[in-house]
PDB file of N, CA and C in Angstrom:
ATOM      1  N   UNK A   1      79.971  35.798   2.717  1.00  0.00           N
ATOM      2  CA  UNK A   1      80.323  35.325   4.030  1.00  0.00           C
ATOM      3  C   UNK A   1      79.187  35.703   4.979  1.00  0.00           C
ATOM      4  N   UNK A   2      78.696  34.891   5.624  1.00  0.00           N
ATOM      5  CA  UNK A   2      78.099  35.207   6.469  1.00  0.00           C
ATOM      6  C   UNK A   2      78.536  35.077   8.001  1.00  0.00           C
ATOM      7  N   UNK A   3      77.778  35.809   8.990  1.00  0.00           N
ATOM      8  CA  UNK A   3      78.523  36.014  10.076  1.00  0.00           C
ATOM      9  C   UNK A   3      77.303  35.956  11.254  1.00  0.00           C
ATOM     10  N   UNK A   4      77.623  34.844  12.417  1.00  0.00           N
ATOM     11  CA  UNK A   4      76.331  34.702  13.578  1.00  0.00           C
ATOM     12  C   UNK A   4      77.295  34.678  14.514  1.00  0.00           C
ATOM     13  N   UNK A   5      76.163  35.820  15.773  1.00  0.00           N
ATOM     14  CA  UNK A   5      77.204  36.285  16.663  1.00  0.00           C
ATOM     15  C   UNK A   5      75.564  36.110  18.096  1.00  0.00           C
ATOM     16  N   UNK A   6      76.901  35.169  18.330  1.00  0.00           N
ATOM     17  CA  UNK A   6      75.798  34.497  19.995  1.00  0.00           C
ATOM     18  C   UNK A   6      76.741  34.439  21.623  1.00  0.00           C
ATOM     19  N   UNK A   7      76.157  35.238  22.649  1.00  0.00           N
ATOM     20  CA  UNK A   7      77.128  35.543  23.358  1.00  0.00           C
ATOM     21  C   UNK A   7      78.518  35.841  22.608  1.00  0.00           C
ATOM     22  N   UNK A   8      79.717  34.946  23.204  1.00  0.00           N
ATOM     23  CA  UNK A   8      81.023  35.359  23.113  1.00  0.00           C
ATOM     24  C   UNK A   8      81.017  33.946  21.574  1.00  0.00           C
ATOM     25  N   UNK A   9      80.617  33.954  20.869  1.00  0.00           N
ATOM     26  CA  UNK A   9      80.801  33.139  19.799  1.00  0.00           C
ATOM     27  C   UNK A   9      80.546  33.437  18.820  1.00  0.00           C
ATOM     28  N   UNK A  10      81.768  33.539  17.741  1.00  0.00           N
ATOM     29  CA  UNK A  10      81.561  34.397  16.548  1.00  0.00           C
ATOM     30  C   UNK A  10      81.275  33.271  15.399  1.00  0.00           C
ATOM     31  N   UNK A  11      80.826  32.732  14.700  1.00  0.00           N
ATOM     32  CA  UNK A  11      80.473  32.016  13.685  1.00  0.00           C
ATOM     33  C   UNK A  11      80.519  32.138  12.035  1.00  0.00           C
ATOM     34  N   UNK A  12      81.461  31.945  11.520  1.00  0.00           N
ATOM     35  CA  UNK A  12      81.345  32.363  10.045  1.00  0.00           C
ATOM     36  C   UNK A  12      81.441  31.338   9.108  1.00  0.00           C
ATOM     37  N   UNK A  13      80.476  32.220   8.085  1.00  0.00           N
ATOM     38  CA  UNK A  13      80.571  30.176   6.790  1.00  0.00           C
ATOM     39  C   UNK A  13      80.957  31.142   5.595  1.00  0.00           C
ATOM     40  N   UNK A  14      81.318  30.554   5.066  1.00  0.00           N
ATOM     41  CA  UNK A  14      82.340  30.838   3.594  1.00  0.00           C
ATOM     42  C   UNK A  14      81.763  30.402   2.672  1.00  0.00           C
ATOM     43  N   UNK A  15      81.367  30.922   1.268  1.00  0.00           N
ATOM     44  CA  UNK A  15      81.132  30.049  -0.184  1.00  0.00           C
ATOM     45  C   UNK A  15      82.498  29.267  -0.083  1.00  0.00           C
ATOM     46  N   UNK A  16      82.299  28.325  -1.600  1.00  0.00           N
ATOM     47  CA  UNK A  16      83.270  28.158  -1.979  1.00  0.00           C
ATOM     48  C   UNK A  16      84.486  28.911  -2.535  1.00  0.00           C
ATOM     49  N   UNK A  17      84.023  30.539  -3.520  1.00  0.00           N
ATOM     50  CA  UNK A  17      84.745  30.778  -3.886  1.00  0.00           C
ATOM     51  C   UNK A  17      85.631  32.024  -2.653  1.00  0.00           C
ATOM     52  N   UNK A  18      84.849  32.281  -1.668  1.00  0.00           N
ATOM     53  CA  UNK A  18      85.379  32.710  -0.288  1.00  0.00           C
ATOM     54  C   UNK A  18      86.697  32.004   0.436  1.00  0.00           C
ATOM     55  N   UNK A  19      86.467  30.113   0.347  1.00  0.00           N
ATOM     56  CA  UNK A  19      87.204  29.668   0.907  1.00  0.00           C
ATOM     57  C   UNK A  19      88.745  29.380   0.266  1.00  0.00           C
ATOM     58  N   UNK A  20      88.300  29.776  -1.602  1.00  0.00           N
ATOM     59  CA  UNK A  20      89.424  29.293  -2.098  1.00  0.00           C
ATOM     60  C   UNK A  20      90.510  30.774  -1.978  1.00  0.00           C
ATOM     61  N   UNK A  21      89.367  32.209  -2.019  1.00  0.00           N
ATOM     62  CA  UNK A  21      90.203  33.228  -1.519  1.00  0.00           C
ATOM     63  C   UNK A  21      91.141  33.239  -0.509  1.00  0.00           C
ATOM     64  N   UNK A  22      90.808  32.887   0.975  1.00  0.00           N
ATOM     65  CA  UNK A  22      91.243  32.722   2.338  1.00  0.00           C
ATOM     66  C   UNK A  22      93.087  31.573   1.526  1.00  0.00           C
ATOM     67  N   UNK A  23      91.993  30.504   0.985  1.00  0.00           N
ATOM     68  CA  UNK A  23      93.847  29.610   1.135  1.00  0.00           C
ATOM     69  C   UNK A  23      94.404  30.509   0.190  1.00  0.00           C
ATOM     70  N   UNK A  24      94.181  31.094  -0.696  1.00  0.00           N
ATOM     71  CA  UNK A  24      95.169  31.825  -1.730  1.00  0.00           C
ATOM     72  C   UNK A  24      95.978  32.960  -1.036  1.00  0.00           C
ATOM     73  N   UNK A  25      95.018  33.001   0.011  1.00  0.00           N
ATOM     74  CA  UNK A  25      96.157  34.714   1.326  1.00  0.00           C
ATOM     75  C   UNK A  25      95.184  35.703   0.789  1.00  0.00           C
ATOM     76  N   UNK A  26      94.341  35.622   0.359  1.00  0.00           N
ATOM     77  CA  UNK A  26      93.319  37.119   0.259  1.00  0.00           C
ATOM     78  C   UNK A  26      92.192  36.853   1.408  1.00  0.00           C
ATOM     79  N   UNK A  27      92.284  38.058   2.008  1.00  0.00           N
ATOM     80  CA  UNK A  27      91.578  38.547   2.644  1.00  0.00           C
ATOM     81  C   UNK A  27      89.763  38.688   2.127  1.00  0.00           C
ATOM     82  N   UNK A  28      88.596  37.715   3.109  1.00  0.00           N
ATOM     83  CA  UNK A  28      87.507  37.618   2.639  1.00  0.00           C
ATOM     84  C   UNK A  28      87.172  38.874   3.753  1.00  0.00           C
ATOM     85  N   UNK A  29      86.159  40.248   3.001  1.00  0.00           N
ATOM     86  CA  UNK A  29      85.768  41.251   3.373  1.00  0.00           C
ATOM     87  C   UNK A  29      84.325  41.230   3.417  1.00  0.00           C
ATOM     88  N   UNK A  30      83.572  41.622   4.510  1.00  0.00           N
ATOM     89  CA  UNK A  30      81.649  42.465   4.025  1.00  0.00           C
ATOM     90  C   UNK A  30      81.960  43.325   4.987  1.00  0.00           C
ATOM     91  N   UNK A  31      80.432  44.256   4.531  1.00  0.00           N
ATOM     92  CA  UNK A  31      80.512  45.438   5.209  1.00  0.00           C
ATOM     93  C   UNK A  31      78.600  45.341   5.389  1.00  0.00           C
ATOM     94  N   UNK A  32      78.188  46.028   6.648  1.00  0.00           N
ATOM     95  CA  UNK A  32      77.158  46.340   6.718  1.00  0.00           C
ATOM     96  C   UNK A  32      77.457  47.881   7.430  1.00  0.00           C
ATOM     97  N   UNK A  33      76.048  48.765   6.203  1.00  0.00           N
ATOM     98  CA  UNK A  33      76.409  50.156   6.426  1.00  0.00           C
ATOM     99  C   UNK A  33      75.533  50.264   7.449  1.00  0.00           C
ATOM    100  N   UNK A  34      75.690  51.265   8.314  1.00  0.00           N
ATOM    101  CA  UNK A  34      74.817  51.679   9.251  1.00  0.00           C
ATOM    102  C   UNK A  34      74.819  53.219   9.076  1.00  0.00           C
ATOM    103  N   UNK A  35      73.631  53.963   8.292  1.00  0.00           N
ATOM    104  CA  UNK A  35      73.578  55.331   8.420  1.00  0.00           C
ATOM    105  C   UNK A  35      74.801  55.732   7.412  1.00  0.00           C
ATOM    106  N   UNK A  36      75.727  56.774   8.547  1.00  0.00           N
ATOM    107  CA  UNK A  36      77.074  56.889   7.945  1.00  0.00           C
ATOM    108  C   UNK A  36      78.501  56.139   8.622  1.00  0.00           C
ATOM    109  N   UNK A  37      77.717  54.837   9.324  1.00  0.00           N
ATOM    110  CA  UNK A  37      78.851  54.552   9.902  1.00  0.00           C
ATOM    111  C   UNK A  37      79.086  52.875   8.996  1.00  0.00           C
ATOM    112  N   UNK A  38      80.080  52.448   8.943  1.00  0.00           N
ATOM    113  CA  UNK A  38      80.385  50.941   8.177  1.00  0.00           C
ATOM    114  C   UNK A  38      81.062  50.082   9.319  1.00  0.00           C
ATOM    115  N   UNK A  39      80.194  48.673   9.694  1.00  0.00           N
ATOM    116  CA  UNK A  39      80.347  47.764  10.420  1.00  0.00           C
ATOM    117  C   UNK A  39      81.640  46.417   9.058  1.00  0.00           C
ATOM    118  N   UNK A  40      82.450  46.279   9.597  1.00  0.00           N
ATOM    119  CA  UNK A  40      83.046  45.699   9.024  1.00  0.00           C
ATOM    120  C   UNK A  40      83.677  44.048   9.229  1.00  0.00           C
ATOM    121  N   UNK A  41      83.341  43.104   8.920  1.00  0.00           N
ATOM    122  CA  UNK A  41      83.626  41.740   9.419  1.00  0.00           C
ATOM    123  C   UNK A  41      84.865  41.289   8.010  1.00  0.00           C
ATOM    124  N   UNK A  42      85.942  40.538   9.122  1.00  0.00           N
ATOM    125  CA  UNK A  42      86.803  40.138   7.577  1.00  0.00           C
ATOM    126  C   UNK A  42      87.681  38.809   8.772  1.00  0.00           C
ATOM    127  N   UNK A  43      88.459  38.052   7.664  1.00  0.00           N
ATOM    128  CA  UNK A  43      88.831  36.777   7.723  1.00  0.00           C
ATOM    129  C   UNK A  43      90.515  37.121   6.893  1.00  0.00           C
ATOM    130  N   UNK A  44      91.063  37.149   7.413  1.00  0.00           N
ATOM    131  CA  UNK A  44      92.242  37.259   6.732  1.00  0.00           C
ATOM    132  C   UNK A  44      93.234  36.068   6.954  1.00  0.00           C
ATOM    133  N   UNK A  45      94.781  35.484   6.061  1.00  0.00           N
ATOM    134  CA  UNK A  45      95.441  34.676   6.022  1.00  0.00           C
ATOM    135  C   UNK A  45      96.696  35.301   6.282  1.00  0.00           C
ATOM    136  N   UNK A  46      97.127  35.102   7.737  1.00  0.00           N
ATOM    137  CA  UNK A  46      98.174  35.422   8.495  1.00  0.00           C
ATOM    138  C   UNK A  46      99.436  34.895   8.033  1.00  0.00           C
ATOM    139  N   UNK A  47     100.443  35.835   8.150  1.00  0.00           N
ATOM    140  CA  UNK A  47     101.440  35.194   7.724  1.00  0.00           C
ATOM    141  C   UNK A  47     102.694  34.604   9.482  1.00  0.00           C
ATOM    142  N   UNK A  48     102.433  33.648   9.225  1.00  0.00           N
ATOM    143  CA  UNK A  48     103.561  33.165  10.664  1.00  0.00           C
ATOM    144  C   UNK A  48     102.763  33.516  11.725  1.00  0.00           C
ATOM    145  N   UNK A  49     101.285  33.508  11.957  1.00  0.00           N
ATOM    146  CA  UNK A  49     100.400  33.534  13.227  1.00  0.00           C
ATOM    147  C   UNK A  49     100.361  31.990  13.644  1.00  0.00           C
ATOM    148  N   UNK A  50     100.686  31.957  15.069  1.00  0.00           N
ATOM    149  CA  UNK A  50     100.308  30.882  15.811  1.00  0.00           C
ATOM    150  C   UNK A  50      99.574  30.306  15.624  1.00  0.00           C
ATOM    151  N   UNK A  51      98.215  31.083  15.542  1.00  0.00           N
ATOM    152  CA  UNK A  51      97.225  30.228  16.127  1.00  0.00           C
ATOM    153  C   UNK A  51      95.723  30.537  15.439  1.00  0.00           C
ATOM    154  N   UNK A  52      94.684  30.741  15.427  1.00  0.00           N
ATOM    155  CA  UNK A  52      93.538  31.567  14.989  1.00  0.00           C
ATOM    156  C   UNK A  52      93.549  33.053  16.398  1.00  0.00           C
ATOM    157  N   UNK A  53      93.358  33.982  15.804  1.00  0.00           N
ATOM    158  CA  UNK A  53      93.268  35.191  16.880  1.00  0.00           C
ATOM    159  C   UNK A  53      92.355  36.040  15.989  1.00  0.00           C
ATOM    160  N   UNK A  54      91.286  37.120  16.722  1.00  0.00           N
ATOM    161  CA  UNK A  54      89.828  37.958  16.578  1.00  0.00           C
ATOM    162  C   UNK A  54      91.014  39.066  17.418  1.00  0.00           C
ATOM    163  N   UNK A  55      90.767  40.033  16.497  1.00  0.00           N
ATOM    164  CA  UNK A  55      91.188  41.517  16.834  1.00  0.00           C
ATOM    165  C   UNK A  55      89.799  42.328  16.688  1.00  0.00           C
ATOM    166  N   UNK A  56      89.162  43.110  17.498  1.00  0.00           N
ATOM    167  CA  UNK A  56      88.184  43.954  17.461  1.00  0.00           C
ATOM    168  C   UNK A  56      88.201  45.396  17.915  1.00  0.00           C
ATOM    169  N   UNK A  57      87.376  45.675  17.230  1.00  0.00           N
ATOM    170  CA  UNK A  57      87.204  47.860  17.807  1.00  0.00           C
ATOM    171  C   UNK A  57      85.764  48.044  17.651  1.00  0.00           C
ATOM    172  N   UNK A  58      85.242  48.857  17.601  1.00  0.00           N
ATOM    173  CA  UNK A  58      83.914  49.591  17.886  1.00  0.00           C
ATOM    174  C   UNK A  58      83.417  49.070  16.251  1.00  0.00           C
ATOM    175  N   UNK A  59      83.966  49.070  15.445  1.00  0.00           N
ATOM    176  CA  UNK A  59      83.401  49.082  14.028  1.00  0.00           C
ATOM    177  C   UNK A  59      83.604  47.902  13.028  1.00  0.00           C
ATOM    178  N   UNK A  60      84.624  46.785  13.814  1.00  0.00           N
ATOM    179  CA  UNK A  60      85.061  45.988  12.982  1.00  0.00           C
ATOM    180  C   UNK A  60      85.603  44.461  13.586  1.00  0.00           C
ATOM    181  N   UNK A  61      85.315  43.344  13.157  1.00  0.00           N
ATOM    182  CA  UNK A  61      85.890  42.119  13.541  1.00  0.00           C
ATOM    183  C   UNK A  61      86.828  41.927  12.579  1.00  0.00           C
ATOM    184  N   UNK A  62      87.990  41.504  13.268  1.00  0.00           N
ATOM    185  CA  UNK A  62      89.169  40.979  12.335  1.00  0.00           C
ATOM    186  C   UNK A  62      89.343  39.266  12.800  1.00  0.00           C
ATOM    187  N   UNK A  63      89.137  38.309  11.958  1.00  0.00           N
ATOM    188  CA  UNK A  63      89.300  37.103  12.485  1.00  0.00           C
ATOM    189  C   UNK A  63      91.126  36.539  11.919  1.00  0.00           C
ATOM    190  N   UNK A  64      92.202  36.318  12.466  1.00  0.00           N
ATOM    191  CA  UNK A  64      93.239  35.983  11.352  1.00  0.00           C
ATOM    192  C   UNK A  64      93.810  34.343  11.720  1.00  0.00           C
ATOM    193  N   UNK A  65      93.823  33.485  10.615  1.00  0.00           N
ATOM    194  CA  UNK A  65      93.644  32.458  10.439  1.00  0.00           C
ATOM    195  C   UNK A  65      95.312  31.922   9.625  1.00  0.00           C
ATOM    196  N   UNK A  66      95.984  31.133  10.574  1.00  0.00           N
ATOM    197  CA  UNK A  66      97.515  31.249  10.096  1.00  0.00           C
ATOM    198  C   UNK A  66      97.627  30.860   8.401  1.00  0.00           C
ATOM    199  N   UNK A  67      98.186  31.374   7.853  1.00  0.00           N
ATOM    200  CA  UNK A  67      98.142  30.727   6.146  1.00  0.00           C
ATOM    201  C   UNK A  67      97.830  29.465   5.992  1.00  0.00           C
ATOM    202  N   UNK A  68      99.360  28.563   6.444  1.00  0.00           N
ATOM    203  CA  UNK A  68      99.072  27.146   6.003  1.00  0.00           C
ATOM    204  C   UNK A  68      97.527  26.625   6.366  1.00  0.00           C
ATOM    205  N   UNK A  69      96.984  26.786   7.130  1.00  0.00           N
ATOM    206  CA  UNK A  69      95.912  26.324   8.220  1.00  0.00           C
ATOM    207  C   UNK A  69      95.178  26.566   7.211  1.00  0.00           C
ATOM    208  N   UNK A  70      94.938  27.875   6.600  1.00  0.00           N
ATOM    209  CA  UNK A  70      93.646  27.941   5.525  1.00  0.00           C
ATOM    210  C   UNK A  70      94.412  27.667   4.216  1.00  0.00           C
ATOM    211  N   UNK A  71      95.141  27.420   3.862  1.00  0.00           N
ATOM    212  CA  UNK A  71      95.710  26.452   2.456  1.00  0.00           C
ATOM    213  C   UNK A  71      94.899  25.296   2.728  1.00  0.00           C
ATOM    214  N   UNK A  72      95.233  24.413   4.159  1.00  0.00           N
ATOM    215  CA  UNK A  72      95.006  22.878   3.869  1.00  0.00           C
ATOM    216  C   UNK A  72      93.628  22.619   3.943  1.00  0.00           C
ATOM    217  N   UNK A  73      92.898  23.574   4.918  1.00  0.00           N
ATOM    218  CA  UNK A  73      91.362  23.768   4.903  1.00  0.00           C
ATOM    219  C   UNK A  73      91.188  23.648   3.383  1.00  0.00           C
ATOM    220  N   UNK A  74      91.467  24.899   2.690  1.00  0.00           N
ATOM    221  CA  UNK A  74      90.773  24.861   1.279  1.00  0.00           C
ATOM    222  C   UNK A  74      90.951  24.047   0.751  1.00  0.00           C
ATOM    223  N   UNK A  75      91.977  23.093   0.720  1.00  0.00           N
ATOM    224  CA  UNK A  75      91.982  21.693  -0.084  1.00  0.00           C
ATOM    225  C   UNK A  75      91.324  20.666   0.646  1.00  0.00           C
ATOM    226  N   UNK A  76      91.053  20.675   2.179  1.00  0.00           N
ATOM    227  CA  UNK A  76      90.526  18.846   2.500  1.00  0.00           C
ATOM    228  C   UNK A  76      89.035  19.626   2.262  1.00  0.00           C
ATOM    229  N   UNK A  77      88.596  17.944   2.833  1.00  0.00           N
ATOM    230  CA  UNK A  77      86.788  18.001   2.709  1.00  0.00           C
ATOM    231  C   UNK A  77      87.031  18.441   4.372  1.00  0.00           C
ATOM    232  N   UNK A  78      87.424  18.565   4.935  1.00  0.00           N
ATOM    233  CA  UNK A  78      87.029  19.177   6.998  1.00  0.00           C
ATOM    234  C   UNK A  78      86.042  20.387   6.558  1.00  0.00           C
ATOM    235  N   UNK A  79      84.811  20.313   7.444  1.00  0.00           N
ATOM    236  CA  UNK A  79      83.816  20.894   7.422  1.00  0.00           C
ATOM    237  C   UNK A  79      84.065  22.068   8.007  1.00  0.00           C
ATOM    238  N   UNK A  80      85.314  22.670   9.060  1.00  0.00           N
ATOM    239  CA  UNK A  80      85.296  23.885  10.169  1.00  0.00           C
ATOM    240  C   UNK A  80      86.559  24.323  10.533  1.00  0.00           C
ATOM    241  N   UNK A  81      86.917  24.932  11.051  1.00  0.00           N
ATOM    242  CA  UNK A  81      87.923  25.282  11.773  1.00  0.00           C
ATOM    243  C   UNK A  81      87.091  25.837  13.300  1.00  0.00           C
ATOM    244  N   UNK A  82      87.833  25.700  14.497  1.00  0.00           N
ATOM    245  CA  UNK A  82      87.382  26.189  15.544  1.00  0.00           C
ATOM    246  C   UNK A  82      88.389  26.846  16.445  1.00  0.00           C
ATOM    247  N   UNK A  83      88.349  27.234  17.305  1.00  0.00           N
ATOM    248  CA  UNK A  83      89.514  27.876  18.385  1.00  0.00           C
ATOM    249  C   UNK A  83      88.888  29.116  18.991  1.00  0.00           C
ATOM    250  N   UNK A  84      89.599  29.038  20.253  1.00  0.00           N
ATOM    251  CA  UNK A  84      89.764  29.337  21.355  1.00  0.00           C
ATOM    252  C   UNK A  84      90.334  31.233  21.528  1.00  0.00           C
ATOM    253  N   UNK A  85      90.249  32.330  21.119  1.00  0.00           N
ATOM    254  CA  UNK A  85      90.939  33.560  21.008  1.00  0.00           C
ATOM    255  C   UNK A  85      90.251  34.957  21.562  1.00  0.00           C
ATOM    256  N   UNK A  86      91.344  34.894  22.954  1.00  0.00           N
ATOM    257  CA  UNK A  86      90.564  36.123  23.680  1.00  0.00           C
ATOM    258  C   UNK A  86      89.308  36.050  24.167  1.00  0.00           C
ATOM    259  N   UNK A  87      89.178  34.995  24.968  1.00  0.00           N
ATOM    260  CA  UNK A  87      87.701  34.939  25.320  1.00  0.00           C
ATOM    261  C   UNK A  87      86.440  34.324  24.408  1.00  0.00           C
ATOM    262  N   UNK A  88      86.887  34.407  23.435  1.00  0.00           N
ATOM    263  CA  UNK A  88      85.673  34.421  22.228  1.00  0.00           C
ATOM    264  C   UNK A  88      85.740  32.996  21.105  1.00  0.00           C
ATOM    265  N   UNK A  89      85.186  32.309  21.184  1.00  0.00           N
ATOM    266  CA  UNK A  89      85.002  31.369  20.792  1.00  0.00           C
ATOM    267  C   UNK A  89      84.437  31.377  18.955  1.00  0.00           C
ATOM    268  N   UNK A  90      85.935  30.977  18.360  1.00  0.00           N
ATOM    269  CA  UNK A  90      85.849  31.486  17.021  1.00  0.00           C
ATOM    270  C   UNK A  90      85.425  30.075  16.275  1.00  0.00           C
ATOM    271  N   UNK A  91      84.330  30.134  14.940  1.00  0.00           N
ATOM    272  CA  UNK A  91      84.132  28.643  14.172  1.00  0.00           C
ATOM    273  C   UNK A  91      84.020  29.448  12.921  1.00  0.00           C
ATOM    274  N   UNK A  92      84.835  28.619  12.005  1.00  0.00           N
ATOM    275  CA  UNK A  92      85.085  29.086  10.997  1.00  0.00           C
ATOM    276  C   UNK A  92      84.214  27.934   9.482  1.00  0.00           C
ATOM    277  N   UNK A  93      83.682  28.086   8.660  1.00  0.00           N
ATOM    278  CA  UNK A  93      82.906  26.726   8.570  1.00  0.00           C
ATOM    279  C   UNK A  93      82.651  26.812   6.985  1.00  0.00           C
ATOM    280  N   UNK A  94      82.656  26.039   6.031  1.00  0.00           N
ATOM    281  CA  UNK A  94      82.132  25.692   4.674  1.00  0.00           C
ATOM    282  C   UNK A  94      80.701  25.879   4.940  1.00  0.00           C
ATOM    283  N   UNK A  95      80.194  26.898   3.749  1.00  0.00           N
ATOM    284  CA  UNK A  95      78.573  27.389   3.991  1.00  0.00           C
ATOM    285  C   UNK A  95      78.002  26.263   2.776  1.00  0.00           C
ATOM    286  N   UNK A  96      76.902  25.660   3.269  1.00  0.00           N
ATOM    287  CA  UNK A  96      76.619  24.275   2.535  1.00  0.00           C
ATOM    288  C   UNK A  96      75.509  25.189   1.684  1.00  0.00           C
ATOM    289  N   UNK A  97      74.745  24.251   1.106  1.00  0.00           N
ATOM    290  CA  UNK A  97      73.811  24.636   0.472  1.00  0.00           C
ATOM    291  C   UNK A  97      72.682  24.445   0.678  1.00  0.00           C
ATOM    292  N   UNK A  98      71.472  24.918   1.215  1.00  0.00           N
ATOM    293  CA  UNK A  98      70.336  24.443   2.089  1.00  0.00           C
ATOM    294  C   UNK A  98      69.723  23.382   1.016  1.00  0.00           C
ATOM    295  N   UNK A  99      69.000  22.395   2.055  1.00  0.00           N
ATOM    296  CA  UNK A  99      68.445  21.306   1.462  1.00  0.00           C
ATOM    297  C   UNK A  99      66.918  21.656   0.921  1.00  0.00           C
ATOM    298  N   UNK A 100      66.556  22.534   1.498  1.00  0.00           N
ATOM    299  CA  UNK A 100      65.280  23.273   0.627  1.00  0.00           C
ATOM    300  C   UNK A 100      65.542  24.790   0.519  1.00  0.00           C
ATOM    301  N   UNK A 101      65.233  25.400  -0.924  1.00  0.00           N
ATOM    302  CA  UNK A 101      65.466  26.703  -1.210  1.00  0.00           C
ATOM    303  C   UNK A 101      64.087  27.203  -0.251  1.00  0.00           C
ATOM    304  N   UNK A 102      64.890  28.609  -0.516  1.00  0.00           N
ATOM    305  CA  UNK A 102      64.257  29.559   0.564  1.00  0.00           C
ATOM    306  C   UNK A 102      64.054  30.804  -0.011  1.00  0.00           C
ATOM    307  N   UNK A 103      63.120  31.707  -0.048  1.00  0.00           N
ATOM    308  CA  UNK A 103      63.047  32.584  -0.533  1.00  0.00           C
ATOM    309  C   UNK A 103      64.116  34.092  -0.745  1.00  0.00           C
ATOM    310  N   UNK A 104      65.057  34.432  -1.144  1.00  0.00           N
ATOM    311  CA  UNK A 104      65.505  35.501  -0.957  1.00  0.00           C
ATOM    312  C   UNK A 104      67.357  34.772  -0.581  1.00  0.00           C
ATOM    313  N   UNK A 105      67.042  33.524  -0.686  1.00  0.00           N
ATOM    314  CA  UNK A 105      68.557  33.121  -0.154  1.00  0.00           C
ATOM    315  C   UNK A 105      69.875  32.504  -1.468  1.00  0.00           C
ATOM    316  N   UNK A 106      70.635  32.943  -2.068  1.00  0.00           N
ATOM    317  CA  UNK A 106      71.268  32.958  -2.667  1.00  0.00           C
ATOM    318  C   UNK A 106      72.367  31.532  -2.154  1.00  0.00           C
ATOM    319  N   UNK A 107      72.466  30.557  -3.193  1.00  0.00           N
ATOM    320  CA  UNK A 107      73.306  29.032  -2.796  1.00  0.00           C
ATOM    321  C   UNK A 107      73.788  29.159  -3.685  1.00  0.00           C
ATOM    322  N   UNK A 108      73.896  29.856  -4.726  1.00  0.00           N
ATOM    323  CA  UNK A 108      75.228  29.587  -5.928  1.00  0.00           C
ATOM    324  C   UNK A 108      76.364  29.010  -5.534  1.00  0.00           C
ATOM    325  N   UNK A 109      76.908  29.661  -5.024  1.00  0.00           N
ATOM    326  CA  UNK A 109      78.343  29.665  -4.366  1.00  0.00           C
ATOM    327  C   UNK A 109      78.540  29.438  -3.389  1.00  0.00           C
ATOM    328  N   UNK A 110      77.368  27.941  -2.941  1.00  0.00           N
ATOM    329  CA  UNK A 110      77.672  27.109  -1.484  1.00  0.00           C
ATOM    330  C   UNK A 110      78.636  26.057  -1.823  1.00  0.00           C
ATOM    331  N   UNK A 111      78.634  25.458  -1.300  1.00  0.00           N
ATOM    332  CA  UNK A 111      79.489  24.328  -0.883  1.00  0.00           C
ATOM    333  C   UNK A 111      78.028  22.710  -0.929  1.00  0.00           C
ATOM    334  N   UNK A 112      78.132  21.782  -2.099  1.00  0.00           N
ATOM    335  CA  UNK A 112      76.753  20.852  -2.321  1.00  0.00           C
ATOM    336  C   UNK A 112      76.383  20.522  -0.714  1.00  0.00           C
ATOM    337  N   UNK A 113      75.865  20.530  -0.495  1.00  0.00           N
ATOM    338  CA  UNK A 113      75.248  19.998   1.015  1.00  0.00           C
ATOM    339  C   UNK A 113      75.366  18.747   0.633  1.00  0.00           C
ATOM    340  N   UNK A 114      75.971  17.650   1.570  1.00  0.00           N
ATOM    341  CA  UNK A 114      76.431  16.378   1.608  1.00  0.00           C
ATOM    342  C   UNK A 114      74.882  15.201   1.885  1.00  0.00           C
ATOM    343  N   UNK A 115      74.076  15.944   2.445  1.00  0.00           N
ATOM    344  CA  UNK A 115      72.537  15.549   2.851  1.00  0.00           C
ATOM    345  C   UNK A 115      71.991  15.124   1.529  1.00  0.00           C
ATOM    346  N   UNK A 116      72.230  16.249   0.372  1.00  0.00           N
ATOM    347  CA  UNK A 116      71.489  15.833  -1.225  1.00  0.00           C
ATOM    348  C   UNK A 116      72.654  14.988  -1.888  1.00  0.00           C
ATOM    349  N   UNK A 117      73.694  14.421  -1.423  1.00  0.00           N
ATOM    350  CA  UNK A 117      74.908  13.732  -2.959  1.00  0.00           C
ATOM    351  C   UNK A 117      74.602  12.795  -2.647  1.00  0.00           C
TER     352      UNK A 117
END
């Protein structure tokens, strides 16, 4: 999972096998260590949440994404999810597969970029 954070806009793209986690109700986790402290970003599948909602603290983003919502994601072709939570402007997104490799960048487990089919 990767994670881009611009002003109040949090941005995350998913492999495939990330996105099929999320509809199954598992929780997609990373961690970046800092020293002795652990920065923590995660995507979880809410049970009976309204809406998309970002819970945060000093050490951690929680993004939670109502179940059904990421069931039907993981089955259509829709490229994103987006919304509106606490100020912060959440996009949730299928991580494609770059159209030219790049040194050091791992596409196994993208999603075919629609640019090369």
């Amino acid at each position: 999972m990767k994670l881009r954070i611009r002003g109040n806009t949090l941005r995350y793209r998913l492999t495939q096998g990330e996105v099929a986690a999320l509809a199954e109700g598992r929780a997609v986790v990373e961690e970046v260590v800092f020293g002795e402290g652990r920065f923590t970003y995660e995507i979880v599948a809410g049970k009976g949440a309204p809406g998309m909602d970002v819970h945060a603290s000093a050490w951690r983003i929680s993004v939670v994404i109502p179940g059904e919502l990421a069931r039907a994601w993981g089955e259509s072709e829709e490229v994103g999810l987006s919304a509106d939570a606490n100020g912060i402007k959440l996009v949730v997104e299928k991580d494609f597969a770059c159209l030219k490799p790049r040194a050091g960048e791992e596409d196994a487990d993208a999603f075919p970029n629609p640019g090369t089919c």
